[in-house]
PDB file of N, CA and C in Angstrom:
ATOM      1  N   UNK A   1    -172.811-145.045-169.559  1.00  0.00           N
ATOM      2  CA  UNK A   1    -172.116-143.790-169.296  1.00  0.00           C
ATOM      3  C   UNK A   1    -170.649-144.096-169.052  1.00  0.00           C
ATOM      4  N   UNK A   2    -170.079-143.276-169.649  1.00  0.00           N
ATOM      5  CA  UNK A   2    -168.444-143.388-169.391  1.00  0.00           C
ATOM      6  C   UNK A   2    -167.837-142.187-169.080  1.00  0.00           C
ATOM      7  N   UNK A   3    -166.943-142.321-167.989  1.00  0.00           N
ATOM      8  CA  UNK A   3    -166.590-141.036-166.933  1.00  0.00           C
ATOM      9  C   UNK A   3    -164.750-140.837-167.304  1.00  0.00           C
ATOM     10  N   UNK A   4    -165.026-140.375-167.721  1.00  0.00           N
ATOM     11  CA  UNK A   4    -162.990-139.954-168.054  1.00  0.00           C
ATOM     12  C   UNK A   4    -162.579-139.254-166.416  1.00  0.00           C
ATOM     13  N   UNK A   5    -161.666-139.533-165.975  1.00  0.00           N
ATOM     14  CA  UNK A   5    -161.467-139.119-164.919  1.00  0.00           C
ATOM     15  C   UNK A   5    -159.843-138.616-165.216  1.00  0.00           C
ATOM     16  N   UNK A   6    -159.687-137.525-164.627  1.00  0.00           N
ATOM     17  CA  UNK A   6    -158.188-136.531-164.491  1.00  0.00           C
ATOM     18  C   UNK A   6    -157.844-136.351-163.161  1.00  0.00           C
ATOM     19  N   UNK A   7    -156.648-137.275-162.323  1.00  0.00           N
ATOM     20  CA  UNK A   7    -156.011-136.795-161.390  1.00  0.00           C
ATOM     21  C   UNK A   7    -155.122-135.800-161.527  1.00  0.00           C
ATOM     22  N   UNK A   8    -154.778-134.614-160.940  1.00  0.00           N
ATOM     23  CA  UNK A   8    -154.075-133.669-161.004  1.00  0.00           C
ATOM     24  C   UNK A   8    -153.351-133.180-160.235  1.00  0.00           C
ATOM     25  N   UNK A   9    -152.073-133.112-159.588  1.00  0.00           N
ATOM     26  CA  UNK A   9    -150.833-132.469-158.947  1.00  0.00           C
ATOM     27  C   UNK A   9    -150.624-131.550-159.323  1.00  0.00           C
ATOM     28  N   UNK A  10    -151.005-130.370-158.540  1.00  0.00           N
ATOM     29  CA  UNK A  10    -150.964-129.151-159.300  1.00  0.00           C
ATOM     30  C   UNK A  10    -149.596-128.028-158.336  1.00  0.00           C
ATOM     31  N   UNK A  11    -148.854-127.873-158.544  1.00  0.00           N
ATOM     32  CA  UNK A  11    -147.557-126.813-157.973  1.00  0.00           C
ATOM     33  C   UNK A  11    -147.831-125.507-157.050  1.00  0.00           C
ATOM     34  N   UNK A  12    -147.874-125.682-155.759  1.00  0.00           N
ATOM     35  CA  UNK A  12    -148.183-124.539-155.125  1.00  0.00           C
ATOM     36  C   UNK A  12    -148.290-122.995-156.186  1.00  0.00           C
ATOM     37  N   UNK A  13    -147.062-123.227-156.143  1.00  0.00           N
ATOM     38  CA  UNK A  13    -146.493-121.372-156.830  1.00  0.00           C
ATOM     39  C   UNK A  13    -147.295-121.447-157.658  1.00  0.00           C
ATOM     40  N   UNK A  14    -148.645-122.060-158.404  1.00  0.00           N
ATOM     41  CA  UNK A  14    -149.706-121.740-159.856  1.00  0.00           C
ATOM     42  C   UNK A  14    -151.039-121.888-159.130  1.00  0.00           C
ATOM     43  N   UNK A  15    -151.302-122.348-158.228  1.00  0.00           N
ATOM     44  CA  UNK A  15    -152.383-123.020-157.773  1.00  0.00           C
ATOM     45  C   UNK A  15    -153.743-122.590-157.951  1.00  0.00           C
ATOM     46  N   UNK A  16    -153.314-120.782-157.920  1.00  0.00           N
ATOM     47  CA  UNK A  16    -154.322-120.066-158.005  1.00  0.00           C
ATOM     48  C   UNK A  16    -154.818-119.727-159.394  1.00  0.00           C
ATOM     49  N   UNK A  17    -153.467-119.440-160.108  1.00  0.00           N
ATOM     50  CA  UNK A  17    -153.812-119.503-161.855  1.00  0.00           C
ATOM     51  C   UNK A  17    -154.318-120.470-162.169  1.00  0.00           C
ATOM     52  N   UNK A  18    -153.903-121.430-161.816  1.00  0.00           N
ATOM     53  CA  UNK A  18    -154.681-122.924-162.605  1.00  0.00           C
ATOM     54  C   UNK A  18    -155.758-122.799-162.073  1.00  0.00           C
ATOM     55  N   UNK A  19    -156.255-123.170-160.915  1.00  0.00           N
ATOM     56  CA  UNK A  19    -157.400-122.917-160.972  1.00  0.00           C
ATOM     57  C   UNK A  19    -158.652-122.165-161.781  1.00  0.00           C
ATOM     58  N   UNK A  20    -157.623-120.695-161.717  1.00  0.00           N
ATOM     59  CA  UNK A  20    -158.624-120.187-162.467  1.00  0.00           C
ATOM     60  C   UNK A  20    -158.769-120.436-164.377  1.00  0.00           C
ATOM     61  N   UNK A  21    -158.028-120.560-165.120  1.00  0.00           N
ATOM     62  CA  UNK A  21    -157.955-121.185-166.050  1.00  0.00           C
ATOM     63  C   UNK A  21    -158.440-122.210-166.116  1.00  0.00           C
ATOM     64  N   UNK A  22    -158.726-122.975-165.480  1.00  0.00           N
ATOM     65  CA  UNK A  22    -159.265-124.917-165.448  1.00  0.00           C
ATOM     66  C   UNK A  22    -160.437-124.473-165.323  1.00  0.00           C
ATOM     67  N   UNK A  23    -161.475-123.518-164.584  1.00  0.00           N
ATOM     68  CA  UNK A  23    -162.641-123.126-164.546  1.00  0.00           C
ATOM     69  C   UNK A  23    -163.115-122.359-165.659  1.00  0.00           C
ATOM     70  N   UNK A  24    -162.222-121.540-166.050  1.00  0.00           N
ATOM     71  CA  UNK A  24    -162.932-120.029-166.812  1.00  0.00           C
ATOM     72  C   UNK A  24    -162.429-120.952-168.671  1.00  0.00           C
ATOM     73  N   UNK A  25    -161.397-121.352-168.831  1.00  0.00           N
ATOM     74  CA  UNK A  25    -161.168-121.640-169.708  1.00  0.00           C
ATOM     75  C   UNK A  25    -161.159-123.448-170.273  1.00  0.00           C
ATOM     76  N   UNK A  26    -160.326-123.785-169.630  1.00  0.00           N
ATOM     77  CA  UNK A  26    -159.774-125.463-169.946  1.00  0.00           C
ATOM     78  C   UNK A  26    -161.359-126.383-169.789  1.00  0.00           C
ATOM     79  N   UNK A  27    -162.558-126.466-168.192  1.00  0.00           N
ATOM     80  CA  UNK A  27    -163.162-127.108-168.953  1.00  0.00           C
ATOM     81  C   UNK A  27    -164.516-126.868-169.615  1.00  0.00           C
ATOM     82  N   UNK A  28    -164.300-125.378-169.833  1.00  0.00           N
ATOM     83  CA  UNK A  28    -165.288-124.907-170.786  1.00  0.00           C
ATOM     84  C   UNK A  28    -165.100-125.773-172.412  1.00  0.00           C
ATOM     85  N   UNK A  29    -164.310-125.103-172.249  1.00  0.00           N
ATOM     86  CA  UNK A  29    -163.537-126.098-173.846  1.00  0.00           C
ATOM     87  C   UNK A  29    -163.616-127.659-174.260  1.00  0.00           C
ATOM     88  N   UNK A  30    -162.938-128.265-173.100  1.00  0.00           N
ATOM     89  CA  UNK A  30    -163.513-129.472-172.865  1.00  0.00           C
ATOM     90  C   UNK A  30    -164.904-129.871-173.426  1.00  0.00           C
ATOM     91  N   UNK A  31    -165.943-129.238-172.519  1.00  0.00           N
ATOM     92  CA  UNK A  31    -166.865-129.475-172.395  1.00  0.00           C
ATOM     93  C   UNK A  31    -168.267-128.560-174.516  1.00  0.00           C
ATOM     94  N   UNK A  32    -167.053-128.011-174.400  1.00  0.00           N
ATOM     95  CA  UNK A  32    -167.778-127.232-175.957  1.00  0.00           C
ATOM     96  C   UNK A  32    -167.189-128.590-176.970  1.00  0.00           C
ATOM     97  N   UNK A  33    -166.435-129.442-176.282  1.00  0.00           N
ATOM     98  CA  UNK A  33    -166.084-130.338-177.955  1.00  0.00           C
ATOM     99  C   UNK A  33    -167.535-131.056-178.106  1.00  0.00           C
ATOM    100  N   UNK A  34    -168.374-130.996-177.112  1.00  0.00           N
ATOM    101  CA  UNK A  34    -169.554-131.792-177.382  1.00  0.00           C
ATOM    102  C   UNK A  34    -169.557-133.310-177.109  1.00  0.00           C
ATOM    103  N   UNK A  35    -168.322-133.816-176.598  1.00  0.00           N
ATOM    104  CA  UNK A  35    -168.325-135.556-176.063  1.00  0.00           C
ATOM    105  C   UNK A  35    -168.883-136.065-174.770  1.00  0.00           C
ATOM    106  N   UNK A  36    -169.296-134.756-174.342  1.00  0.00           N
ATOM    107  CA  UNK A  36    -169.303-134.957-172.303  1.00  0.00           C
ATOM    108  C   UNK A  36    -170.650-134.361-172.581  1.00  0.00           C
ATOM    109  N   UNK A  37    -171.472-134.640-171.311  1.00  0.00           N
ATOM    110  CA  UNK A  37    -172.609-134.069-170.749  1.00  0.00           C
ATOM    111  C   UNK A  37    -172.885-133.166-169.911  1.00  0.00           C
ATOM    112  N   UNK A  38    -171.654-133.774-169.187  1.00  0.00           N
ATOM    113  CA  UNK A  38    -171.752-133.357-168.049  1.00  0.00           C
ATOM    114  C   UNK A  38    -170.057-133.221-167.299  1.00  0.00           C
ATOM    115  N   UNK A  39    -169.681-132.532-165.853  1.00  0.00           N
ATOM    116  CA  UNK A  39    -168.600-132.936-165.160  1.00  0.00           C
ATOM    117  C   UNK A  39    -168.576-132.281-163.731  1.00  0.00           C
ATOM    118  N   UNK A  40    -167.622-132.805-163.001  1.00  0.00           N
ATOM    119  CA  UNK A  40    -167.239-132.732-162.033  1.00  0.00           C
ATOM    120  C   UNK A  40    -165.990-131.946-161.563  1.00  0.00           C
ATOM    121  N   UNK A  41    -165.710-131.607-160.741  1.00  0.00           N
ATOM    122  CA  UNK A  41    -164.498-131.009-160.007  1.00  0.00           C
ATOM    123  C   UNK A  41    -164.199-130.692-158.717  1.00  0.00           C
ATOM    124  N   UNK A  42    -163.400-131.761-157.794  1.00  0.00           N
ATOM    125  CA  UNK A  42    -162.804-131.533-157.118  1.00  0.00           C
ATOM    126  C   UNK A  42    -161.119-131.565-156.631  1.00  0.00           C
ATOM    127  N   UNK A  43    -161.121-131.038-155.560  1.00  0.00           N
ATOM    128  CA  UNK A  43    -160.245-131.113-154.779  1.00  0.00           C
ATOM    129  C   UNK A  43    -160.083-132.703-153.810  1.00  0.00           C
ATOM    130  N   UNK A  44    -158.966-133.053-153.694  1.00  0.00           N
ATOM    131  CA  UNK A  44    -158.557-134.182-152.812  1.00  0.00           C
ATOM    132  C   UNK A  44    -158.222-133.856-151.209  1.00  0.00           C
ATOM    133  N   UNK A  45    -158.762-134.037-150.534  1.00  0.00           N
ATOM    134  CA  UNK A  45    -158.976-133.781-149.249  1.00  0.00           C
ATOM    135  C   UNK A  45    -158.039-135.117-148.518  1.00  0.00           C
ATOM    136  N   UNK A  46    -157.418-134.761-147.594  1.00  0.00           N
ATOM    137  CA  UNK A  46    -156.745-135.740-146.642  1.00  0.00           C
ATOM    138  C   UNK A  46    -155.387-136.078-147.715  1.00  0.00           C
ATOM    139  N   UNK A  47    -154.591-135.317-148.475  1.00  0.00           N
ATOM    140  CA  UNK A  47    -153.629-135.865-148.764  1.00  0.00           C
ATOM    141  C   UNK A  47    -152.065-134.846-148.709  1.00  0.00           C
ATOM    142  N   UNK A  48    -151.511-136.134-149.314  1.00  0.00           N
ATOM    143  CA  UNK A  48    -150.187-135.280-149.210  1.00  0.00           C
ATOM    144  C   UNK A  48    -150.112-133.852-149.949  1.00  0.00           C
ATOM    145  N   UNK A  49    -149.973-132.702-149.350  1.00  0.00           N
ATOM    146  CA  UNK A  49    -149.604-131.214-149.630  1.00  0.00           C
ATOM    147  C   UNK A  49    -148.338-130.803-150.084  1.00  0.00           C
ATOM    148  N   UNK A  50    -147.592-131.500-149.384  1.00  0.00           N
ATOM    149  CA  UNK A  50    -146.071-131.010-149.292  1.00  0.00           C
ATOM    150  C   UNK A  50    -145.961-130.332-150.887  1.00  0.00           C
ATOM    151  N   UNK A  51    -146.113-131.243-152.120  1.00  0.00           N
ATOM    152  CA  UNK A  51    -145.723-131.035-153.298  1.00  0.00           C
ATOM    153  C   UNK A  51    -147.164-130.592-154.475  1.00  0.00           C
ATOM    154  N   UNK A  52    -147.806-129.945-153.365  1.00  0.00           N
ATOM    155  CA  UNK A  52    -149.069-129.314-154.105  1.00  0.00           C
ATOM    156  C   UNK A  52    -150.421-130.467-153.667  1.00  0.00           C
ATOM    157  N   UNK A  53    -151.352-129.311-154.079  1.00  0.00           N
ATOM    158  CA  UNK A  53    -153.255-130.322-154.316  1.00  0.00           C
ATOM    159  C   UNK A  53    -153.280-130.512-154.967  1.00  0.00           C
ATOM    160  N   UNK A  54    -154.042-131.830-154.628  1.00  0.00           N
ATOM    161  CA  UNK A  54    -154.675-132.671-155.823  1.00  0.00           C
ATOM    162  C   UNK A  54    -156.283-132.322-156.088  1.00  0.00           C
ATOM    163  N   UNK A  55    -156.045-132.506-157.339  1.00  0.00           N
ATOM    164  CA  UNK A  55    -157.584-132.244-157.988  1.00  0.00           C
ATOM    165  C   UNK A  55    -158.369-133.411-159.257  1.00  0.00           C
ATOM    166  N   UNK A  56    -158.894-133.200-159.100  1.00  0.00           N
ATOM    167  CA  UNK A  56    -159.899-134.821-159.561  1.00  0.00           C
ATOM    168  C   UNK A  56    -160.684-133.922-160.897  1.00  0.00           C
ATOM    169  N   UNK A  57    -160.805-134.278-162.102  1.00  0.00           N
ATOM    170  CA  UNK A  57    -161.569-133.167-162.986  1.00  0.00           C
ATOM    171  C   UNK A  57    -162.490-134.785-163.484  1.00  0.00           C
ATOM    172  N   UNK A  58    -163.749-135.136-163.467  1.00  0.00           N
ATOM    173  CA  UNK A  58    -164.518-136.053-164.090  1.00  0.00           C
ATOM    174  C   UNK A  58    -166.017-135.347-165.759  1.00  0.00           C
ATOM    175  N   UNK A  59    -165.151-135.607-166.177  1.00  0.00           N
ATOM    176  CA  UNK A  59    -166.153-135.641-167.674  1.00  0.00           C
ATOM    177  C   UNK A  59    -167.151-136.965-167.902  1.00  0.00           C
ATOM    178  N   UNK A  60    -168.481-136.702-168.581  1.00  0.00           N
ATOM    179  CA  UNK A  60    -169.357-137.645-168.331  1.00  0.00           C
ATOM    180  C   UNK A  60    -169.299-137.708-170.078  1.00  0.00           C
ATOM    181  N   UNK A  61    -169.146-139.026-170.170  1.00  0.00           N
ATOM    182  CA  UNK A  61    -169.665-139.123-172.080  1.00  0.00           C
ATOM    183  C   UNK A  61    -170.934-139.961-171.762  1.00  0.00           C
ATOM    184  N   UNK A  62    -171.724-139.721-172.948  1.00  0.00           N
ATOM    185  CA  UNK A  62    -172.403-140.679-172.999  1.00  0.00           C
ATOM    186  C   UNK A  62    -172.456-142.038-173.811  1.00  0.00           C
ATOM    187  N   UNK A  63    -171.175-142.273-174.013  1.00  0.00           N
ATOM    188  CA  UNK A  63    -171.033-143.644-174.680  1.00  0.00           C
ATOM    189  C   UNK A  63    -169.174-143.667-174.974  1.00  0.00           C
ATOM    190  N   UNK A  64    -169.088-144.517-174.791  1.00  0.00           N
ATOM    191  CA  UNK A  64    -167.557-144.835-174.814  1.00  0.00           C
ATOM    192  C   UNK A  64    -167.281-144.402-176.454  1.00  0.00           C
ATOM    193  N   UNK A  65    -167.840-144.465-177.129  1.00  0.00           N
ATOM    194  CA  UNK A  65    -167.659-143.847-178.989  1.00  0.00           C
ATOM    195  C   UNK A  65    -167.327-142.591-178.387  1.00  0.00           C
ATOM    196  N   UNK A  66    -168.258-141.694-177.595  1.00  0.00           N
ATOM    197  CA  UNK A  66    -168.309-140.295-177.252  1.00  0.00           C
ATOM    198  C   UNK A  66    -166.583-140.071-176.683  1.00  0.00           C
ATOM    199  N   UNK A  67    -166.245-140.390-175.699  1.00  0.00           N
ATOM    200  CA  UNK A  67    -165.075-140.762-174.894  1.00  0.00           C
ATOM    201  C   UNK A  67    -163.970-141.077-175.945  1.00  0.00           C
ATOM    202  N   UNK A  68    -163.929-141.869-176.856  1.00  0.00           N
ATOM    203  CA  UNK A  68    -163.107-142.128-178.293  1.00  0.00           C
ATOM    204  C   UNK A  68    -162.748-141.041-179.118  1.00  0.00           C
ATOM    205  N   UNK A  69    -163.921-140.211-179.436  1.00  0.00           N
ATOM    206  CA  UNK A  69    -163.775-139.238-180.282  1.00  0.00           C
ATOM    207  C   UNK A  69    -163.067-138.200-179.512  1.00  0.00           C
ATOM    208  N   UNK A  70    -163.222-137.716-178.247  1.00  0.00           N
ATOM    209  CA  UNK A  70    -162.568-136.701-177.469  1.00  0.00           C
ATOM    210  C   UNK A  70    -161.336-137.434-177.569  1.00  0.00           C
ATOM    211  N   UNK A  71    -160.683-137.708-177.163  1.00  0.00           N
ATOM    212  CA  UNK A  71    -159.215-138.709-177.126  1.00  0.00           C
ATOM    213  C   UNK A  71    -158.755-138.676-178.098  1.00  0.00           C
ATOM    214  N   UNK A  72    -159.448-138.886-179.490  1.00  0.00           N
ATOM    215  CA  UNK A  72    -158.942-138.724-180.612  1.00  0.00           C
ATOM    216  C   UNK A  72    -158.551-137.488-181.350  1.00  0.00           C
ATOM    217  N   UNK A  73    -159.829-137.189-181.328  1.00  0.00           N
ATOM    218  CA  UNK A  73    -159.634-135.629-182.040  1.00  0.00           C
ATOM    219  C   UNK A  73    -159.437-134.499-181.326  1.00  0.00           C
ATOM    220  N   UNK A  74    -159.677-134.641-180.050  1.00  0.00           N
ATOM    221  CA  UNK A  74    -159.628-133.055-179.120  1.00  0.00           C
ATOM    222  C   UNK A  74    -158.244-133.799-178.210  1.00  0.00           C
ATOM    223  N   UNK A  75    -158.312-134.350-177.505  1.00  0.00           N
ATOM    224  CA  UNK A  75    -157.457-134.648-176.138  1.00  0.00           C
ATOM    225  C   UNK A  75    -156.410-134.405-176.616  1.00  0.00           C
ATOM    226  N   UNK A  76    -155.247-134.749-177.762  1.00  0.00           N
ATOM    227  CA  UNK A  76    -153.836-134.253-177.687  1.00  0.00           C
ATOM    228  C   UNK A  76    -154.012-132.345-177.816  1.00  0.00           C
ATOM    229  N   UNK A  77    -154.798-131.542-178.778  1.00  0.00           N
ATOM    230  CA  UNK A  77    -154.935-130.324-178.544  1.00  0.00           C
ATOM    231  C   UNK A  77    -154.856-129.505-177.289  1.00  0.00           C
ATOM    232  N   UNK A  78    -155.812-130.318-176.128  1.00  0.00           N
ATOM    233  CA  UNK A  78    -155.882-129.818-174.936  1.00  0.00           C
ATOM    234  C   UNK A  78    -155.057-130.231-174.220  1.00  0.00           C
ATOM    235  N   UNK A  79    -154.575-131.525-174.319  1.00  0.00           N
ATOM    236  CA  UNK A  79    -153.013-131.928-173.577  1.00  0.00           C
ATOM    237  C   UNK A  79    -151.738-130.840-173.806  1.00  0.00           C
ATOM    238  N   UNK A  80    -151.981-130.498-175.274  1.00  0.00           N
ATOM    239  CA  UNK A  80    -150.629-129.765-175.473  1.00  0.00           C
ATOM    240  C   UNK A  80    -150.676-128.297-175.251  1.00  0.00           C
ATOM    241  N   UNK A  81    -151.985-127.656-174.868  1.00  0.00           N
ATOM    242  CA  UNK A  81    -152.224-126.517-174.224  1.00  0.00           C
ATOM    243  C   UNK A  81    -151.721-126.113-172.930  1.00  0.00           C
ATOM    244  N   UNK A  82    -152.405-127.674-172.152  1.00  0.00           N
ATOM    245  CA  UNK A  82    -151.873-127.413-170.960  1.00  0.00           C
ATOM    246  C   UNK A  82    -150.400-127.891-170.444  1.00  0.00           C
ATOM    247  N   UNK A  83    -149.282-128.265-171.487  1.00  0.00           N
ATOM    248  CA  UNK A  83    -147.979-128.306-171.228  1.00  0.00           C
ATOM    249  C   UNK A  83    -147.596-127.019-172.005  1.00  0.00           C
ATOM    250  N   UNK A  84    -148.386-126.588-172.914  1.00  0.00           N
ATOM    251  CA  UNK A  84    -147.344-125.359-173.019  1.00  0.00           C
ATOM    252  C   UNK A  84    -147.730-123.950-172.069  1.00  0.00           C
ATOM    253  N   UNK A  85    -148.819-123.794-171.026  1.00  0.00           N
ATOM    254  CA  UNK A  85    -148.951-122.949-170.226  1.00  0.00           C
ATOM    255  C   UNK A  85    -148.381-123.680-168.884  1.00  0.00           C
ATOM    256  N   UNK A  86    -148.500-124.742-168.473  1.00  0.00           N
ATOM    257  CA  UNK A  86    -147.877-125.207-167.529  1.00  0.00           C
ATOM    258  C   UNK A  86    -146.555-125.845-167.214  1.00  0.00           C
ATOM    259  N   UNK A  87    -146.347-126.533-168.037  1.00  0.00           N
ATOM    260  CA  UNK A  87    -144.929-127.324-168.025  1.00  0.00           C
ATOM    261  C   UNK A  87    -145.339-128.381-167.307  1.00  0.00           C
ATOM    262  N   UNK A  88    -143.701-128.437-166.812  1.00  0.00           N
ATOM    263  CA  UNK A  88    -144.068-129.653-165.483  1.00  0.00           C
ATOM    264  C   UNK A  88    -144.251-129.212-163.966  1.00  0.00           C
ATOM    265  N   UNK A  89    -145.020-128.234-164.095  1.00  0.00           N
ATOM    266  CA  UNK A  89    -145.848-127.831-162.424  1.00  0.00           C
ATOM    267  C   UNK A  89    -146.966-128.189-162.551  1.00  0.00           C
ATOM    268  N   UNK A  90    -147.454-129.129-163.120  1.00  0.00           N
ATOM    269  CA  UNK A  90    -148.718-130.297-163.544  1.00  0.00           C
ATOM    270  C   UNK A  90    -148.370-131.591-163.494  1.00  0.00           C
ATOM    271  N   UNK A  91    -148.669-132.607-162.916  1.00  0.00           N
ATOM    272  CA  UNK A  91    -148.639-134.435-163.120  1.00  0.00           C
ATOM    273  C   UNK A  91    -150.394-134.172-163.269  1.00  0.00           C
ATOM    274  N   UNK A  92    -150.269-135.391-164.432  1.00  0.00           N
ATOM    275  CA  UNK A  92    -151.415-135.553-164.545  1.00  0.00           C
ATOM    276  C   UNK A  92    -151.507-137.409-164.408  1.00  0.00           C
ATOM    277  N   UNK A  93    -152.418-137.670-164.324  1.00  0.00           N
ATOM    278  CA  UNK A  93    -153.187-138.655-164.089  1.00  0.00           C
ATOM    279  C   UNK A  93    -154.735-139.204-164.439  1.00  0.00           C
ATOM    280  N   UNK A  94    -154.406-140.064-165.558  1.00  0.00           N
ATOM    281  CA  UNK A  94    -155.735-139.888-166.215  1.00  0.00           C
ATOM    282  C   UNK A  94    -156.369-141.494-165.869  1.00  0.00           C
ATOM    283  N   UNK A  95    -158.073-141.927-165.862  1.00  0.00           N
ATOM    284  CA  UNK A  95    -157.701-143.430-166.070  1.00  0.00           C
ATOM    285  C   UNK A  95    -159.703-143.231-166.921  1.00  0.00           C
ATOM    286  N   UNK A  96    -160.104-144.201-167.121  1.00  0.00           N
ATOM    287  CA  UNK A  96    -161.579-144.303-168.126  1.00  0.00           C
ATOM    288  C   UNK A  96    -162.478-145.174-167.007  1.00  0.00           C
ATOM    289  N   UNK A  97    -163.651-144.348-166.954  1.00  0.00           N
ATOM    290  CA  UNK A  97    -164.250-145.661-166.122  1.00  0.00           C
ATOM    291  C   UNK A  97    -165.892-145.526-166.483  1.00  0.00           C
ATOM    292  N   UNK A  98    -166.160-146.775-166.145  1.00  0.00           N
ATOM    293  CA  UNK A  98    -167.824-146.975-166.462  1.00  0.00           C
ATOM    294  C   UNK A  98    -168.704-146.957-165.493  1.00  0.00           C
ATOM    295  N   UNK A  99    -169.539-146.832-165.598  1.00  0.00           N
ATOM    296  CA  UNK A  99    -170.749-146.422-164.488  1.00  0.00           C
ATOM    297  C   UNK A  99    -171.624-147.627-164.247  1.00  0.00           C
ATOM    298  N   UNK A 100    -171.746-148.366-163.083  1.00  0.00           N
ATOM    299  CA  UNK A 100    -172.180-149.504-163.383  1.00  0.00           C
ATOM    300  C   UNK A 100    -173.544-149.352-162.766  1.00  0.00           C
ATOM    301  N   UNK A 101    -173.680-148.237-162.019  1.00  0.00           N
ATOM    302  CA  UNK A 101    -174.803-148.585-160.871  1.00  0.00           C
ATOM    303  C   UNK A 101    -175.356-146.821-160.807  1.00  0.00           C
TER     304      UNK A 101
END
């Protein structure tokens, strides 16, 4: 199993739009390209606020091929969605990880 993981800095003044878009829309979509199984979503608890919450978005592939093909063929589409509704009141933070246990 391979877990794509999305750190997210998200801008007070949107917090509430994004949200709701990241639920109702962004990882529906995600999740319709057919690479994931499954996912996750939270919030980061105990951190710095000052410059917005952080949010954690985890997609489950089931094989790093699976994880390849999203990256390839879907991930710049949905990257460039969410800079052209957001801009830069988004840092993102992405990293790939495997499931060992």
């Amino acid at each position: 199993m391979t877990v794509y993981n999305i750190t997210l800095k998200v801008s007070p003044e949107i917090e509430k739009q994004w949200l709701l878009w990241q639920t109702q829309e962004h990882i529906p979509d995600v999740m319709a390209s057919g690479c994931f199984t499954d996912h996750k979503f939270f919030r980061l608890l105990e951190q710095d606020e000052s410059e917005g919450a952080t949010y954690v978005v985890q997609y489950f592939a089931p094989s790093l091929e699976d994880y390849e093909r999203y990256i390839n063929q879907v991930a710049p589409v949905m990257r460039q969605k969410l800079l052209d509704k957001w801009g830069n009141k988004i840092i993102a933070f992405r990293t790939v990880m495997q499931v060992v246990n």
